[in-house]
Protein backbone atom coordinates (compact mmCIF):
# COMPACT_ATOMS: atom_id res chain seq x y z
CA UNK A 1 -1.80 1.25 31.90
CA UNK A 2 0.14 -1.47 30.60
CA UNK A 3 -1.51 -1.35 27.18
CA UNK A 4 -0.06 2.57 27.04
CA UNK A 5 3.39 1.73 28.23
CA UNK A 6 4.05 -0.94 25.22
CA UNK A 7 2.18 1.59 22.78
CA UNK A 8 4.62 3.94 23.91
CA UNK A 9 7.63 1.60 23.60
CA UNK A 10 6.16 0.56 19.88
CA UNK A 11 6.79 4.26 19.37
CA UNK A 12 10.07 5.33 20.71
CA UNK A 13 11.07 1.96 18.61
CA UNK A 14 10.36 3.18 15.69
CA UNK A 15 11.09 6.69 16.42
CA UNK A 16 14.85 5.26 16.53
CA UNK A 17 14.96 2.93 13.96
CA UNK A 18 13.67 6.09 11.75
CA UNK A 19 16.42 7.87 13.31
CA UNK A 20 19.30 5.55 12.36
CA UNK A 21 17.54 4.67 9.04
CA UNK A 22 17.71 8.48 7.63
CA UNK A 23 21.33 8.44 9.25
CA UNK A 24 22.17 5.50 7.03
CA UNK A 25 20.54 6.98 4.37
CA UNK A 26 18.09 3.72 3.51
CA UNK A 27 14.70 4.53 1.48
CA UNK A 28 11.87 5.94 3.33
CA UNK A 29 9.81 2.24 2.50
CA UNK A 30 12.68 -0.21 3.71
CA UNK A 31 12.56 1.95 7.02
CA UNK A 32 9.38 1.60 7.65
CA UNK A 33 8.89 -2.05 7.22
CA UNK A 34 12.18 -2.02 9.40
CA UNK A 35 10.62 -0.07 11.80
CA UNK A 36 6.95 -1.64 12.00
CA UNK A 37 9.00 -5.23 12.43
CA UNK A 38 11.32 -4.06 15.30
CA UNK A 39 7.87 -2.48 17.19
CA UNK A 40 5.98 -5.65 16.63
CA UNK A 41 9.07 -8.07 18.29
CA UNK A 42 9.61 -6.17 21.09
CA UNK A 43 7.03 -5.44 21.60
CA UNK A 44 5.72 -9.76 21.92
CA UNK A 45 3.72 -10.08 18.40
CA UNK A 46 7.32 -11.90 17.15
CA UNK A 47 7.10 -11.50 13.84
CA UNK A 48 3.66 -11.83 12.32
CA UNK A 49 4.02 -12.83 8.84
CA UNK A 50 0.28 -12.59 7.70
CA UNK A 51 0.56 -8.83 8.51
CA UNK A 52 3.89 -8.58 6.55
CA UNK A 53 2.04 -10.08 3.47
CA UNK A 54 -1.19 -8.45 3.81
CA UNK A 55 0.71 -4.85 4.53
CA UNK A 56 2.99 -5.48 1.31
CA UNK A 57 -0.54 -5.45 -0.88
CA UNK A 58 -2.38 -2.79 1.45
CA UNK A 59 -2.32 -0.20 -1.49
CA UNK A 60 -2.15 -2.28 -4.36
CA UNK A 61 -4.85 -0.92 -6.42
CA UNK A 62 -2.94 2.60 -5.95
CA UNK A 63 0.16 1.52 -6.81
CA UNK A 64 -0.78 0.18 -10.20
CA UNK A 65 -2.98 4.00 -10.60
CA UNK A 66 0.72 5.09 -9.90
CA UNK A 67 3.06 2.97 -12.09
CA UNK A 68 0.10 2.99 -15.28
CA UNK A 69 0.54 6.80 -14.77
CA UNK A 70 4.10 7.07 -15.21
CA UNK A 71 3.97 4.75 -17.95
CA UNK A 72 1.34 7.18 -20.14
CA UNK A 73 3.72 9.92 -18.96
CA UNK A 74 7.04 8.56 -20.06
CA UNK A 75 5.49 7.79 -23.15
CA UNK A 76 4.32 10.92 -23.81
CA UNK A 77 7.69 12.55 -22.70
CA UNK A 78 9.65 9.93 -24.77
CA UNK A 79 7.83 10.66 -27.88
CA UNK A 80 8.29 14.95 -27.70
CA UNK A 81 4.85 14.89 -27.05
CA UNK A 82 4.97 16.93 -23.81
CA UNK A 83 7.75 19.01 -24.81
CA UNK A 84 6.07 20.02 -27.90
CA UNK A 85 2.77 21.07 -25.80
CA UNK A 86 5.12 23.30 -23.59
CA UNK A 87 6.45 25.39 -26.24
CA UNK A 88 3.19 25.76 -28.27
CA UNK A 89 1.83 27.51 -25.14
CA UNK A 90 4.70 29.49 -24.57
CA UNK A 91 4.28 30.84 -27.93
CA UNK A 92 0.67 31.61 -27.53
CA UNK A 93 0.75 33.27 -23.78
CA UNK A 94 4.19 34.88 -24.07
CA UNK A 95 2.57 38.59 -24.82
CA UNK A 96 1.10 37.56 -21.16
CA UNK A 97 3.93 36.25 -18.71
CA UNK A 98 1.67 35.64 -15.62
CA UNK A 99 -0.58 33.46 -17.74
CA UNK A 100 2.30 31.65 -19.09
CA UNK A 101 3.58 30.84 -15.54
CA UNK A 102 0.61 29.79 -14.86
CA UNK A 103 -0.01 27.41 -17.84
CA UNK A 104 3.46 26.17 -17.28
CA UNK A 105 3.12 25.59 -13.61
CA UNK A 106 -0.24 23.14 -14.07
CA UNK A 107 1.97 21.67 -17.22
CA UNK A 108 3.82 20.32 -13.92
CA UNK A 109 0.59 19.89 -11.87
CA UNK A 110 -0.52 17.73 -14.49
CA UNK A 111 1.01 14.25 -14.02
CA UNK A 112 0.56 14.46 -9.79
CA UNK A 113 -2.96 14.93 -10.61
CA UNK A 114 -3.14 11.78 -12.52
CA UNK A 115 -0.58 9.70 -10.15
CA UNK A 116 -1.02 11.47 -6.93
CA UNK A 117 3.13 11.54 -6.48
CA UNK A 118 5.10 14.77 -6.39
CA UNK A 119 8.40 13.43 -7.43
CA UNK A 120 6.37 11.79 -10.75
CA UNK A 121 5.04 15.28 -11.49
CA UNK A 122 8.90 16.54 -10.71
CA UNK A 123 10.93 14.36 -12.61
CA UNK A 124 8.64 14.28 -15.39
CA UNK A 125 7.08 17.41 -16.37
CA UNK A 126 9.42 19.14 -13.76
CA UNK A 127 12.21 17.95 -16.46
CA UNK A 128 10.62 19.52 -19.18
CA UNK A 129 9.40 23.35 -17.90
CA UNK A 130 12.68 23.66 -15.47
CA UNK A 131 15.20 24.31 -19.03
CA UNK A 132 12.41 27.16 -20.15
CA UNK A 133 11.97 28.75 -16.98
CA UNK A 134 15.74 29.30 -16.77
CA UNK A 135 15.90 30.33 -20.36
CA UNK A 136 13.09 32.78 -19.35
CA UNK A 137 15.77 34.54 -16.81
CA UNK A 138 14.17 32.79 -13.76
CA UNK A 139 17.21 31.76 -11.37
CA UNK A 140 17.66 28.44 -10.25
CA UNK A 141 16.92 29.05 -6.78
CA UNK A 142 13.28 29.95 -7.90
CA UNK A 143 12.78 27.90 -11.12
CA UNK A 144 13.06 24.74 -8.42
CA UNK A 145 10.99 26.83 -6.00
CA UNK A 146 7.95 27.18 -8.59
CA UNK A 147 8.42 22.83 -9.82
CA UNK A 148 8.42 22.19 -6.26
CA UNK A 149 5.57 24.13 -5.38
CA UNK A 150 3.17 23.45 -8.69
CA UNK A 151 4.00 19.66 -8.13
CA UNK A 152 3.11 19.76 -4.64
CA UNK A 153 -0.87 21.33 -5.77
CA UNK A 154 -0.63 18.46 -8.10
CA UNK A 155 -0.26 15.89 -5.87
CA UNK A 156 -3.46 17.49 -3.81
CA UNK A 157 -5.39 18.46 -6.91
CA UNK A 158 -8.11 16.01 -8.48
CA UNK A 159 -8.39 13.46 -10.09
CA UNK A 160 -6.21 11.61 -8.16
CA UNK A 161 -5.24 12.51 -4.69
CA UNK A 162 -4.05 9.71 -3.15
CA UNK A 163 -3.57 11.61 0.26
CA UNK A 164 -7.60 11.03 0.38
CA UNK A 165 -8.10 8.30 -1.06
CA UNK A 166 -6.03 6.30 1.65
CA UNK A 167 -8.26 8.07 4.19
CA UNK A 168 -11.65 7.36 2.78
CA UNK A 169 -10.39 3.55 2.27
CA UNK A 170 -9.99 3.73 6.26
CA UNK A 171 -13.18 6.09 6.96
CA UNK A 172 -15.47 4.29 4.83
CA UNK A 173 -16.26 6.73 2.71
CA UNK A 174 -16.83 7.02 -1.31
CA UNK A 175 -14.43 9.31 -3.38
CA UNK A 176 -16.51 10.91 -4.48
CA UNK A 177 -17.55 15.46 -4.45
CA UNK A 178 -14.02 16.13 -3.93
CA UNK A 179 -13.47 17.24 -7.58
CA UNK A 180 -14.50 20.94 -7.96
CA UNK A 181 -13.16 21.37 -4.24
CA UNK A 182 -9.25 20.16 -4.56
CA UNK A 183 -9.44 22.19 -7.90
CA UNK A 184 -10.66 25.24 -6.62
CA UNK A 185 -8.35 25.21 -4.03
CA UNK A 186 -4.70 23.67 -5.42
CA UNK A 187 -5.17 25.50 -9.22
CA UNK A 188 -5.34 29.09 -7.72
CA UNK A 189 -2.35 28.10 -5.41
CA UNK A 190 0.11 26.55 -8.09
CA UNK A 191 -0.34 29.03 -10.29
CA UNK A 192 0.01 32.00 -7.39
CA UNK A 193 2.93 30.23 -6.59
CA UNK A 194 4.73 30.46 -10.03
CA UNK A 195 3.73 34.08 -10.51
CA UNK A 196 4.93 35.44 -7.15
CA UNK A 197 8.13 33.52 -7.37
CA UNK A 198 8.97 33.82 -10.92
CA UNK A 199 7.42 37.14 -12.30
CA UNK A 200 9.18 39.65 -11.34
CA UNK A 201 12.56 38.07 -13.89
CA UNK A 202 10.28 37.60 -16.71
CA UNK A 203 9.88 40.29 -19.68
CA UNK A 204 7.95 40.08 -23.22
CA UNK A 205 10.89 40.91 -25.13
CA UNK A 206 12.88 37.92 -24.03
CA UNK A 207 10.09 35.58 -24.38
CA UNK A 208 9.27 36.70 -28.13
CA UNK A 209 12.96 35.88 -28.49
CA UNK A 210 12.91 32.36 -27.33
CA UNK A 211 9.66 31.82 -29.24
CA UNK A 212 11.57 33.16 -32.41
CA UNK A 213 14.10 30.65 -31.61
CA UNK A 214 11.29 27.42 -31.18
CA UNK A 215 9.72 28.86 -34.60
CA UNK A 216 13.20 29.21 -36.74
CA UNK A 217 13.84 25.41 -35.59
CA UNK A 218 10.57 24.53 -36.07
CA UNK A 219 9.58 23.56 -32.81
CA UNK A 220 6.17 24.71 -33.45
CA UNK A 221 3.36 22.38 -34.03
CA UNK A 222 -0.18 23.55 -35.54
CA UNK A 223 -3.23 22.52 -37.33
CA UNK A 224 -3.61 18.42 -37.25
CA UNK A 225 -0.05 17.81 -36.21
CA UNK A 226 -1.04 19.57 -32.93
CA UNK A 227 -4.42 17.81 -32.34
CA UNK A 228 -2.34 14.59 -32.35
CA UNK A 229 -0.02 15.75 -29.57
CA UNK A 230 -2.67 16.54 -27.37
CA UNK A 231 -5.07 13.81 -28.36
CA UNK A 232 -3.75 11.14 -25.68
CA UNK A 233 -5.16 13.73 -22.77
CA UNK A 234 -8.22 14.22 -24.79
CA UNK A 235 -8.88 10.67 -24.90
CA UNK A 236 -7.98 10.38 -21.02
CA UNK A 237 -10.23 13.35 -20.59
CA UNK A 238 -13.55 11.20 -22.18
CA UNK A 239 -12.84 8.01 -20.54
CA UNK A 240 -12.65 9.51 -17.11
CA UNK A 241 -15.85 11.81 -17.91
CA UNK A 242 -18.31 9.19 -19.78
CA UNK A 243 -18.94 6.80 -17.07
CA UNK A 244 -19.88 9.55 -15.14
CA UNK A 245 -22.21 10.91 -17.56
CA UNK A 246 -23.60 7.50 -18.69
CA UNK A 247 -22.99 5.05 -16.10
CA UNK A 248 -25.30 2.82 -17.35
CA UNK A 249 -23.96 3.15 -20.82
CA UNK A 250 -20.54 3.42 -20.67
CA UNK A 251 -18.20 1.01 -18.20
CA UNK A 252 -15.96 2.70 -16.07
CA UNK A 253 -12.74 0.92 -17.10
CA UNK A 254 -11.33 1.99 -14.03
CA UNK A 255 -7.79 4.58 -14.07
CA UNK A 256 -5.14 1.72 -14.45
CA UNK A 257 -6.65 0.26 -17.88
CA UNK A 258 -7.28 4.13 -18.96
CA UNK A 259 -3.50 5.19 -18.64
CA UNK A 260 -2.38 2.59 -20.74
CA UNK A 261 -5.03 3.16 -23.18
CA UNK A 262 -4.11 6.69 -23.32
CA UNK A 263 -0.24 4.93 -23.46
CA UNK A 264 -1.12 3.53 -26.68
CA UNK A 265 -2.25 6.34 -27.91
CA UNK A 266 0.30 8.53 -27.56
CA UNK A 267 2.67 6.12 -28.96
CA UNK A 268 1.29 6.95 -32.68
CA UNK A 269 0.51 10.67 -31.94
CA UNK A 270 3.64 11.63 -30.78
CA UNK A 271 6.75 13.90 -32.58
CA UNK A 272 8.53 10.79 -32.93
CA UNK A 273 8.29 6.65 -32.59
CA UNK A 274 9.41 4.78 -29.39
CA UNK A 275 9.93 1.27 -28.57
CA UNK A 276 6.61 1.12 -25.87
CA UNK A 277 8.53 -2.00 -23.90
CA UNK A 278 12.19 -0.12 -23.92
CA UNK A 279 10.50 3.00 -22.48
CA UNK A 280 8.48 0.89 -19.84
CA UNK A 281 11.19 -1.14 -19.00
CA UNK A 282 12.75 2.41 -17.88
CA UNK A 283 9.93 3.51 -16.33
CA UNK A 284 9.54 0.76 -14.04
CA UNK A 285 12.87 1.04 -12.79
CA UNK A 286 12.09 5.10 -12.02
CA UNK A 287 8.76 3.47 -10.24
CA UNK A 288 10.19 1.13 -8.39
CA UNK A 289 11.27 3.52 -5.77
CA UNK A 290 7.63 5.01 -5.51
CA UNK A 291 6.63 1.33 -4.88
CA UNK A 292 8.78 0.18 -1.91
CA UNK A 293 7.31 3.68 -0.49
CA UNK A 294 4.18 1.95 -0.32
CA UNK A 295 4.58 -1.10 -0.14
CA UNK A 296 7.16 0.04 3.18
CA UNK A 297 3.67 2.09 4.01
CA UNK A 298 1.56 -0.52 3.59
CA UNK A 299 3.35 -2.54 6.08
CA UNK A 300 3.42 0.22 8.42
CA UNK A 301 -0.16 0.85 8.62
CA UNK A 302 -1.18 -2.87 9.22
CA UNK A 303 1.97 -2.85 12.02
CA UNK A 304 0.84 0.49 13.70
CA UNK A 305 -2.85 -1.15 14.14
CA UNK A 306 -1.31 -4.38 14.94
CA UNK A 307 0.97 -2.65 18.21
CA UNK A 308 -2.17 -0.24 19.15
CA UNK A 309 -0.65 2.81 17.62
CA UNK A 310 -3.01 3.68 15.16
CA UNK A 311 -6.34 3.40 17.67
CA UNK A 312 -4.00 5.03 20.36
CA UNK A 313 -3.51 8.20 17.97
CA UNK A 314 -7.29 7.73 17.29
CA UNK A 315 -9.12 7.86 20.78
CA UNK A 316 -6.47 10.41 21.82
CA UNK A 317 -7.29 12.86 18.82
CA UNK A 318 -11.05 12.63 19.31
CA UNK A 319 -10.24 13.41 23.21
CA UNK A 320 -8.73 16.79 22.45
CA UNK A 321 -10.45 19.63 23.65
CA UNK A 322 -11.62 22.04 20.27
CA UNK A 323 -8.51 24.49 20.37
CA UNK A 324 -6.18 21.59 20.69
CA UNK A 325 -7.59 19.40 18.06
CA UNK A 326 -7.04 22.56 15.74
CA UNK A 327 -3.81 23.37 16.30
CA UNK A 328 -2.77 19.84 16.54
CA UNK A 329 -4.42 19.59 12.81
CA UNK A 330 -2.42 22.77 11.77
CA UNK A 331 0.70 21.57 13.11
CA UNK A 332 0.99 17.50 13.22
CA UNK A 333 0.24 16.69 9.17
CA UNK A 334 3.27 18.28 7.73
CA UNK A 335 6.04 17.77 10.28
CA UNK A 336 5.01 14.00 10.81
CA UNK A 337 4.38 14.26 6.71
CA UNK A 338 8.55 14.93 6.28
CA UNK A 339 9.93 11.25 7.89
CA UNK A 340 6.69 9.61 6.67
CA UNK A 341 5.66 11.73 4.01
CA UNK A 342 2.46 13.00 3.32
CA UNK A 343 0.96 9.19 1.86
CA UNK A 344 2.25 7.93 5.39
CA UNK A 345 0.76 10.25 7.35
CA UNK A 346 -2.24 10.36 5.59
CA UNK A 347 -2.91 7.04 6.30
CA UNK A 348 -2.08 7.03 10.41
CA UNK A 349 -2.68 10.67 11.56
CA UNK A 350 -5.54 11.11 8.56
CA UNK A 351 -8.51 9.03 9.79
CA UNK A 352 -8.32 10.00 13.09
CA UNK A 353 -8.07 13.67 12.55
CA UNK A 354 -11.57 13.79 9.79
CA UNK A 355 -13.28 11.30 12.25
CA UNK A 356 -12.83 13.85 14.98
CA UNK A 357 -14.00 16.57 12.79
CA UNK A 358 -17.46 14.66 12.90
CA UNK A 359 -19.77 17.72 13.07
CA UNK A 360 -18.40 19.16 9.78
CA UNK A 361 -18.97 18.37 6.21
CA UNK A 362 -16.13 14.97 6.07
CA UNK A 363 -15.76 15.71 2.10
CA UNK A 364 -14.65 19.73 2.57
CA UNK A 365 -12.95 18.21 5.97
CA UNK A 366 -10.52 15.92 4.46
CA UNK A 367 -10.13 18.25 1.10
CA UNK A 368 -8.53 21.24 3.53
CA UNK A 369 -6.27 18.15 5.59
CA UNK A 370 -5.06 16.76 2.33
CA UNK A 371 -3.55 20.80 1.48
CA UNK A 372 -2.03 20.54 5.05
CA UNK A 373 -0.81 16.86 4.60
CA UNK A 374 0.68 17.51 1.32
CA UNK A 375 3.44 20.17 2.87
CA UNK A 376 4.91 17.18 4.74
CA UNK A 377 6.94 17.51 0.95
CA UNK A 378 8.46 20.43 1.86
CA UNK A 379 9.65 19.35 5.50
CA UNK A 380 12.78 17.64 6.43
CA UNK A 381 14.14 14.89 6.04
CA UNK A 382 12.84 13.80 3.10
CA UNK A 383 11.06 17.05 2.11
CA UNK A 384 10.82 14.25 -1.41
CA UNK A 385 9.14 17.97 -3.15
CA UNK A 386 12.26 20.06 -2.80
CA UNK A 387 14.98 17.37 -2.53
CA UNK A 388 13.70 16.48 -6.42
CA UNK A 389 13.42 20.25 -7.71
CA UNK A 390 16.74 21.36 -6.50
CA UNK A 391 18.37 18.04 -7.70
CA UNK A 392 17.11 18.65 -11.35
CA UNK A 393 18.45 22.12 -11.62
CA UNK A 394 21.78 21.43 -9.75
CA UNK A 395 20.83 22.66 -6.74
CA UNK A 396 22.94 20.96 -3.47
CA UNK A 397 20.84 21.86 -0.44
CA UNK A 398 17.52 20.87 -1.36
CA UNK A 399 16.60 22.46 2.17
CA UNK A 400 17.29 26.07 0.30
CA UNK A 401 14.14 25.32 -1.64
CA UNK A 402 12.23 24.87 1.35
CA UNK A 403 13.31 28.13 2.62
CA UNK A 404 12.58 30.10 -0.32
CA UNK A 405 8.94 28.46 -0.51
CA UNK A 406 7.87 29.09 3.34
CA UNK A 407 5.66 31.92 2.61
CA UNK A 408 3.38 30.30 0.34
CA UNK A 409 3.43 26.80 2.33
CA UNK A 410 2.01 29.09 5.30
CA UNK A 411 -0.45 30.53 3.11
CA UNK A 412 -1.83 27.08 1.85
CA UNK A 413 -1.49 25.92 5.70
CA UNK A 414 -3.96 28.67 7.05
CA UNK A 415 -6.09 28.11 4.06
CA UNK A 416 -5.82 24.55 4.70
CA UNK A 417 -7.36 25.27 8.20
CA UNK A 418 -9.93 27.87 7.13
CA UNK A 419 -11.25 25.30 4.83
CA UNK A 420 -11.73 23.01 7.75
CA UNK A 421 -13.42 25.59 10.51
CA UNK A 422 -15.88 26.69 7.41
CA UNK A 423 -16.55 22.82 6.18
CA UNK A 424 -20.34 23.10 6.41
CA UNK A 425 -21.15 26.29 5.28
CA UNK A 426 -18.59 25.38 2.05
CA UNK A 427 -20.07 22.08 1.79
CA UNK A 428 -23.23 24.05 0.96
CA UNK A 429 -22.13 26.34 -1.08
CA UNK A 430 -20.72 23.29 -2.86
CA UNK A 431 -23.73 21.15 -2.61
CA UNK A 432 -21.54 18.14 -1.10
């Protein structure tokens, strides 16, 4: 009984300094080492340096996935690169503007799927497609709508979804058969997304006139010039795919070392020359906010198992009769996910929740938890998804983005859940 009652005090503890924290406006990772350092004091564990240190390096290896991503997207961005590949396919889909929404919403998928981070994907490719898809006619409310949404599938789609990745470090289990799964599931979505919020202000006629624009300033890349703009991703593409063909033969060189191949690469395939150091130097300084978010979750984790949090949550999810531990599941991931965000709450409320699921497949488990953990980026107060979008197209209450995208968030909630009550007769379909 005693045991509960501190648990419980560990909680309100941080449950208020949260509360104060988001009042005084301090970054998500400063409040939670704030937080997980007030629980442990009062709590009697003083203040426990060795978890401090340990929690600071708890995601390490996904931080520098993270940072070497942004650096081969920067690059890419900095050199035209990017912007260059965004016009060519407007000018080959715009007889067909549902396929170019499409094409332009995984254009944004694209770097969450290779960093695992939403606002990356946002204030990277986000940058790039939001211009066109006002040009298009689309209105602002939508264009950050559609960013919003497309980088939120990114951040669940393979091959890097963090989101499970922090729960298989904690589970045990290899990441591995999640590939054709996440895609089949966040591509579809993204790309419904950007049609059903952005088609209906989109016509042929004014697309063939902002193509004639791109091709009178010769915006327009083809033949060799365009193999060299996309040649970075084709390189990324092989590296990622030959150990898996070969493993004997070819050494997985592991993402990190990959993204800054690909980095150099791009820097002599791209529109134009950059200084590589100038452009990192910058691109740190946008990461270094992404890092204090885990290195603040790092800390957190280590301080919730430290107080008896994280095994309280645990035994107390796998006690839940079946209809609870469902709508629990359907509920819990993307409220909790808006304080902590998603990467947060994957890591305290996501073990617990696939370990109690322990009669279905795990793989096609955690793949329909990471849809449902990823709308935490859509909830208040950070909500990190719609706060970016609506800040890059001058939006002032990111919550209005949140609003406008509540339809399709339920949609990928319920499918989210269907996944999960169907896990083993998907898991066969999918041979996982």
């Amino acid at each position: 009984m005693r045991e509960t009652l501190e648990i419980i005090f560990a909680l309100v503890v941080m449950g208020i300094v949260f509360y104060f924290g988001f009042k005084a406006k301090l970054a998500v990772g400063i409040i939670m080492v704030l937080a997980s350092l007030a629980a442990a004091f009062l709590v009697g564990f003083g203040l426990p340096i060795q978890h401090l240190i340990e929690g600071t390096f708890y995601f390490d290896h996904l931080m520098a996935i993270i940072i070497t991503g942004m650096v081969f997207i920067g690059i890419m961005r900095a050199t035209g690169a990017l912007d260059s590949i965004t016009r060519f396919i407007m000018f080959k889909f715009y007889h067909y503007p549902s396929i170019l929404l499409g094409m332009l919403a995984v254009i944004v998928m694209f770097p969450a799927m290779i960093t695992g981070s939403t606002p990356v994907a946002v204030l990277s490719t986000g940058v790039l497609v939001a211009p066109i898809l006002l040009r298009m006619g689309i209105p602002k409310l939508e264009t950050a709508a559609i960013i919003g949404m497309a980088a939120l599938m990114g951040q669940s789609a393979p091959p890097v979804n963090v989101m499970i990745m922090i729960i298989c470090t904690s589970t045990f289990m290899p990441y591995e058969g999640f590939l054709l799964p996440l895609a089949l599931l966040t591509f579809p979505l993204a790309i419904l997304s950007a049609i059903v919020l952005g088609r209906k202000y989109v016509t042929v006629p004014k697309l063939k006139e902002l193509v004639d624009e791109d091709i009178k300033e010769k915006r327009i890349f083809s033949g060799s010039k365009l193999y060299s703009l996309f040649s970075p991703l084709i390189v990324l593409v092989i590296l990622m795919i030959l150990p898996r063909i070969s493993p004997f033969g070819w050494p997985d060189a592991s993402m990190p070392l990959n993204f800054m191949i690909c980095a150099m690469v791009a820097l002599f395939t791209g529109v134009k020359r950059v200084n590589f150091f100038t452009e990192s130097l910058g691109i740190f300084r946008e990461a270094f906010v992404v890092m204090v978010l885990f290195v603040g979750m790092g800390v957190f984790v280590h301080f919730t198992s430290l107080t008896g949090i994280k095994g309280f949550l645990a035994t107390t999810t796998v006690a839940l009769p079946r209809w609870a531990l469902f709508l629990s599941t359907a509920i819990a991931p993307p409220l909790v996910g808006g304080p902590i965000v998603p990467f947060g709450t994957s890591a305290i409320l996501g073990p617990p929740i696939v370990l109690a699921f322990s009669d279905l497949n795990p793989i096609i488990v955690t793949t329909g938890l990471s849809l449902l953990l990823s709308l935490g980026c859509l909830a208040p107060p950070t909500a990190l998804s719609s706060l970016f979008a609506a800040r890059i197209v001058g939006i002032e209450n990111y919550l209005s983005v949140t609003k406008r995208c509540w339809s399709l968030a339920l949609l990928t909630g319920i499918i989210g859940m269907l996944v999960i009550y169907f896990a083993n007769p998907i898991g066969r379909f999918f041979g996982v």
